[in-house]
C-alpha atoms as a PDB file:
ATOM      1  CA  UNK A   1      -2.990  -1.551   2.101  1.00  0.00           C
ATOM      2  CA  UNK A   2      -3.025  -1.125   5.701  1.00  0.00           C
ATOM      3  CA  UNK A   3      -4.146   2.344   6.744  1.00  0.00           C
ATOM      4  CA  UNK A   4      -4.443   4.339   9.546  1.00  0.00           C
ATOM      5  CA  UNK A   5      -7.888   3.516  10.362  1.00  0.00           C
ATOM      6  CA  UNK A   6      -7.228   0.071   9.996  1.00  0.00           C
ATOM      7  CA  UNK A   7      -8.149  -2.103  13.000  1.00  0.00           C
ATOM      8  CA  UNK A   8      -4.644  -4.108  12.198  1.00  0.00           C
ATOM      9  CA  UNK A   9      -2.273  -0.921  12.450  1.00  0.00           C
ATOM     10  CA  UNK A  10      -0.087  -1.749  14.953  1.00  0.00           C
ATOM     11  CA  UNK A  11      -0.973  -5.182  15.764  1.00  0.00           C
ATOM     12  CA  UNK A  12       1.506  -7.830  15.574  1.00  0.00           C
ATOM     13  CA  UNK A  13       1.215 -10.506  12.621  1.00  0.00           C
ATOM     14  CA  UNK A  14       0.609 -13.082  15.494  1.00  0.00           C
ATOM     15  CA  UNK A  15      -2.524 -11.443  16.638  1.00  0.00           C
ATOM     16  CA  UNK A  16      -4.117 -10.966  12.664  1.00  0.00           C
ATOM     17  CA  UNK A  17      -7.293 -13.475  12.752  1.00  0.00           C
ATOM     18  CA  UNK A  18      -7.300 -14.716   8.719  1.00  0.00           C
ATOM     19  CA  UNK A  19      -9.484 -16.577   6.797  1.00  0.00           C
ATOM     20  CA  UNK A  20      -8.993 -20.398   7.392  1.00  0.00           C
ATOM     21  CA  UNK A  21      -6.609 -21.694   4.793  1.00  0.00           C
ATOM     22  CA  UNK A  22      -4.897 -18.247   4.414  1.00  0.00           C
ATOM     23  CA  UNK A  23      -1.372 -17.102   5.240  1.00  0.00           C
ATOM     24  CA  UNK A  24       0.531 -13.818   4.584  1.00  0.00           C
ATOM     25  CA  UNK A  25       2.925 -14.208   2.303  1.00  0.00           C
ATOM     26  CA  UNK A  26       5.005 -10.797   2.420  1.00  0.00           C
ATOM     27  CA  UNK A  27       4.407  -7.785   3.921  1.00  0.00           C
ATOM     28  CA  UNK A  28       5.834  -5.263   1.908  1.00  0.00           C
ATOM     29  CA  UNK A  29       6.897  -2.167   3.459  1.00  0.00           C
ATOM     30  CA  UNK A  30       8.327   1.485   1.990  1.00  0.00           C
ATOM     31  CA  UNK A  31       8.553  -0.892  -0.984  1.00  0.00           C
ATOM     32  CA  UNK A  32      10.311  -3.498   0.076  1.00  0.00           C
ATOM     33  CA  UNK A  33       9.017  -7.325   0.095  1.00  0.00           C
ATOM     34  CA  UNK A  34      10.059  -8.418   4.325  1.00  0.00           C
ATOM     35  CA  UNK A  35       9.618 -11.963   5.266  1.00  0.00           C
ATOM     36  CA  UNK A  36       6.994 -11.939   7.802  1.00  0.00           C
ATOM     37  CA  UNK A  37       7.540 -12.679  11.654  1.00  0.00           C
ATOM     38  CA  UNK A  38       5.020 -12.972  13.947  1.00  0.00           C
ATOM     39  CA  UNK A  39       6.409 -10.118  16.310  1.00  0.00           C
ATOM     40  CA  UNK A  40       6.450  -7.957  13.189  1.00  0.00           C
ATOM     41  CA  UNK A  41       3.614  -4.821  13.762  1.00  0.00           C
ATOM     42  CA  UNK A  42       1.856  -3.726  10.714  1.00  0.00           C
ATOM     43  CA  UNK A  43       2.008   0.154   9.852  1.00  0.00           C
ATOM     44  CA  UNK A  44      -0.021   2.264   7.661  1.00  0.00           C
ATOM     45  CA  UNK A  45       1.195   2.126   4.723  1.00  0.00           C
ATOM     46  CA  UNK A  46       2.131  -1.777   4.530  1.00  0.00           C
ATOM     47  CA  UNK A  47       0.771  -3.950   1.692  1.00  0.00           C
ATOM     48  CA  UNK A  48       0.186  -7.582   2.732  1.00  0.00           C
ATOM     49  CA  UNK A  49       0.289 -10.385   0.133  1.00  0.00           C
ATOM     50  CA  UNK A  50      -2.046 -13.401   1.123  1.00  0.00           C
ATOM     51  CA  UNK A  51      -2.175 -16.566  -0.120  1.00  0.00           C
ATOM     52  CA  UNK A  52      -5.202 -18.356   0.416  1.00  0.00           C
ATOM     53  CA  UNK A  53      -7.237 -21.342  -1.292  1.00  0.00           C
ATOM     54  CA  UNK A  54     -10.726 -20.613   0.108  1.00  0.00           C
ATOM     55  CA  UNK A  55     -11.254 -17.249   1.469  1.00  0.00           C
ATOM     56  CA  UNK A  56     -12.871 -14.355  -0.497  1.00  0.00           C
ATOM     57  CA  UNK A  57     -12.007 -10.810  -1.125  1.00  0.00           C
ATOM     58  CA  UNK A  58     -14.387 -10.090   1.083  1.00  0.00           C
ATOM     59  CA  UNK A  59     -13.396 -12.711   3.677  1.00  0.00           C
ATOM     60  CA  UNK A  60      -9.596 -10.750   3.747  1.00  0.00           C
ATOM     61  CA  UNK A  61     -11.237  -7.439   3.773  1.00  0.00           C
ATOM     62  CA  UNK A  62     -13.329  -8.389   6.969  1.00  0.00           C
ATOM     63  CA  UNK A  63      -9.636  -9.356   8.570  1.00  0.00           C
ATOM     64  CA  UNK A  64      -8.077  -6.152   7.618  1.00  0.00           C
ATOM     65  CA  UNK A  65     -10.895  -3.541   8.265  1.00  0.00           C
END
């Protein structure tokens, strides 16, 4: 979940540095599953669903923090 002390709050999909081999999925927002865009800016309170074949938990963390 994307909080306020996230480095990504704010930041447009577009500008999110992820894990080689990973892509977002769905950001879901006030419980809702949105398609992502890459002019969409992520708020605290967003959940973003990854799908990746090589990166670790960790890996998605460091992207996030």
């Amino acid at each position: 979940m994307i909080t306020t002390r996230s480095r990504t709050a704010g930041a447009p999909l577009s500008d999110l540095v992820l894990p080689s081999g990973t892509v977002i999925a769905t950001v879901v927002r006030d419980g809702q599953p949105t398609a992502p865009e890459p002019d969409m800016r992520l708020r605290p309170g967003d959940e973003v669903l990854l799908v990746s074949h090589r990166a670790t938990e960790q890996d998605v963390q460091s992207a996030f923090q």
